[in-house]
N, C-alpha and C. Protein backbone atom coordinates (compact mmCIF):
# COMPACT_ATOMS: atom_id res chain seq x y z
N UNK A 1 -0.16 -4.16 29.22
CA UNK A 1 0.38 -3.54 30.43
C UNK A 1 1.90 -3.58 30.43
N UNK A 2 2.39 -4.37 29.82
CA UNK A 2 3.85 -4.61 29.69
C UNK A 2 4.98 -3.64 28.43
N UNK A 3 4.08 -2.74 27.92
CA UNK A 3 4.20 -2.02 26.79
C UNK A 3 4.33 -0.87 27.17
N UNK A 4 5.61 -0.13 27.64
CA UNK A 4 5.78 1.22 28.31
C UNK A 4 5.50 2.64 27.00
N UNK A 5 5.33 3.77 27.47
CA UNK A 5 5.14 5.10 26.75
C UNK A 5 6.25 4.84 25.62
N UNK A 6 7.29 4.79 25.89
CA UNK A 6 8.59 5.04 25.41
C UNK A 6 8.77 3.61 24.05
N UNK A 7 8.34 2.72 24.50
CA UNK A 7 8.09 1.76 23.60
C UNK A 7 6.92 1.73 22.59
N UNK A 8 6.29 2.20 22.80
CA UNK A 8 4.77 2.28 21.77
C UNK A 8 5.49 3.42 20.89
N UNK A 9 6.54 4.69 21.02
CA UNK A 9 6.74 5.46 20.85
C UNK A 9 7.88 5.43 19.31
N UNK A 10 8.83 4.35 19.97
CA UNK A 10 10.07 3.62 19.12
C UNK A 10 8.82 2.84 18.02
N UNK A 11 7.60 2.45 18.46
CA UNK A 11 7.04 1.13 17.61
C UNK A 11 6.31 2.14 16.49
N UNK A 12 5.95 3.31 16.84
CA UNK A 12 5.31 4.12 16.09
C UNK A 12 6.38 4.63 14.97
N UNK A 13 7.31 5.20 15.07
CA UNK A 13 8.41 5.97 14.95
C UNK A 13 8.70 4.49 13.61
N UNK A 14 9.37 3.67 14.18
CA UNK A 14 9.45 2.76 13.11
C UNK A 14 8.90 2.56 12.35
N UNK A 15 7.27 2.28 12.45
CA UNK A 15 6.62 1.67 11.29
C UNK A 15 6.20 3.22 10.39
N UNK A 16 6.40 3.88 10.93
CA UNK A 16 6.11 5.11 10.07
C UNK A 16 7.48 5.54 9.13
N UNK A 17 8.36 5.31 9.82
CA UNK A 17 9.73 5.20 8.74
C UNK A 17 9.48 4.06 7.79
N UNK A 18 9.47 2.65 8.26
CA UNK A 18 8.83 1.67 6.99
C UNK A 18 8.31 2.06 6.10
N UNK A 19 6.94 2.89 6.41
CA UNK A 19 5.85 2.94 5.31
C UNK A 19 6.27 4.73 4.55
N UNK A 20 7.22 5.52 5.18
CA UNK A 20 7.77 7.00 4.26
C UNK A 20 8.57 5.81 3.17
N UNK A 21 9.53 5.26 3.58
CA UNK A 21 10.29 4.36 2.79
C UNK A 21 9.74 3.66 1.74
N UNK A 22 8.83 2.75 1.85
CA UNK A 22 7.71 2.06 0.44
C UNK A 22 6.96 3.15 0.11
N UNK A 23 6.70 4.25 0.68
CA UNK A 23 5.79 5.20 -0.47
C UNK A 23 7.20 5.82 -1.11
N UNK A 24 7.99 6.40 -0.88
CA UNK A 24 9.29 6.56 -1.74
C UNK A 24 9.71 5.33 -2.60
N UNK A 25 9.70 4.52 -2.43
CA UNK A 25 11.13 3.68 -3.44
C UNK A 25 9.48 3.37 -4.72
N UNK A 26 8.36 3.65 -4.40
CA UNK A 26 7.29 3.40 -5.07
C UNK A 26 7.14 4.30 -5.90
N UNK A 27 7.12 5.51 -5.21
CA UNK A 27 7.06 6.82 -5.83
C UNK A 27 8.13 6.83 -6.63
N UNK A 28 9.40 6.73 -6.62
CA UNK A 28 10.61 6.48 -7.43
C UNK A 28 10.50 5.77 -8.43
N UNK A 29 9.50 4.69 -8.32
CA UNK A 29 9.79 3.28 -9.46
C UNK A 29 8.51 3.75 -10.11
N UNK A 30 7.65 4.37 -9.94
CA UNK A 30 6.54 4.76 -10.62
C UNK A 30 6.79 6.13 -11.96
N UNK A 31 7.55 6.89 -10.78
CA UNK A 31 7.85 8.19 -12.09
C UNK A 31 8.98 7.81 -13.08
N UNK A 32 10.10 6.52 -12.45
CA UNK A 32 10.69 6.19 -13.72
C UNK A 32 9.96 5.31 -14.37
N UNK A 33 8.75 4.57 -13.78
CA UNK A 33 8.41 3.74 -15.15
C UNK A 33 7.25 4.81 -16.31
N UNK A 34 6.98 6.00 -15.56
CA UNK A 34 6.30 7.08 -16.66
C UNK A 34 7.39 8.15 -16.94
N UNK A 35 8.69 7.93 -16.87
CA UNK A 35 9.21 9.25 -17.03
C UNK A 35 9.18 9.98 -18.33
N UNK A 36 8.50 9.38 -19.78
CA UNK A 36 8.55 10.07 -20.57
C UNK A 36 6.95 10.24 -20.71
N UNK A 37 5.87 10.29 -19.89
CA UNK A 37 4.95 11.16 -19.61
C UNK A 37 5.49 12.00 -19.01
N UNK A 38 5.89 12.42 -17.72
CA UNK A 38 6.20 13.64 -16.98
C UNK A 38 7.41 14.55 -18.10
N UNK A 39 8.34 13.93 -19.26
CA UNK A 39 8.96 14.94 -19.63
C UNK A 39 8.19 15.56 -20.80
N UNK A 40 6.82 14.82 -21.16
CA UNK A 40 6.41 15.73 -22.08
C UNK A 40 5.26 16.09 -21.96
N UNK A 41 5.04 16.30 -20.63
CA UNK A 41 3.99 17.48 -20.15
C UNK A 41 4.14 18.60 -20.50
N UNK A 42 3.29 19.75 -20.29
CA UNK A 42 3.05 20.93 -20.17
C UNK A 42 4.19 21.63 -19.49
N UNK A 43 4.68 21.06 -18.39
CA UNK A 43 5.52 21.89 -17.50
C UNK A 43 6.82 22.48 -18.20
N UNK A 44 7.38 21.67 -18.77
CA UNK A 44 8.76 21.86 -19.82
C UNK A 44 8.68 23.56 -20.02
């Protein structure tokens, strides 16, 4: 009851920036630890 609209709102907003943030720096550390699979794919 002590948990206004506007606050659940900031709490959402945050943890969803947290978790864009660890799927990026993951996604980042993943394609450099395969980056010479992705350069010698097909796509080239």
């Amino acid at each position: 009851m002590g948990v206004g609209r506007r606050d659940m709102n900031e709490i959402w907003i945050l943890g969803s920036m947290i978790v864009l943030r660890a799927l990026l720096s993951f996604l980042i550390h993943y394609e450099m630890k395969h980056q010479t699979v992705v350069h010698t794919g097909p796509g080239e």
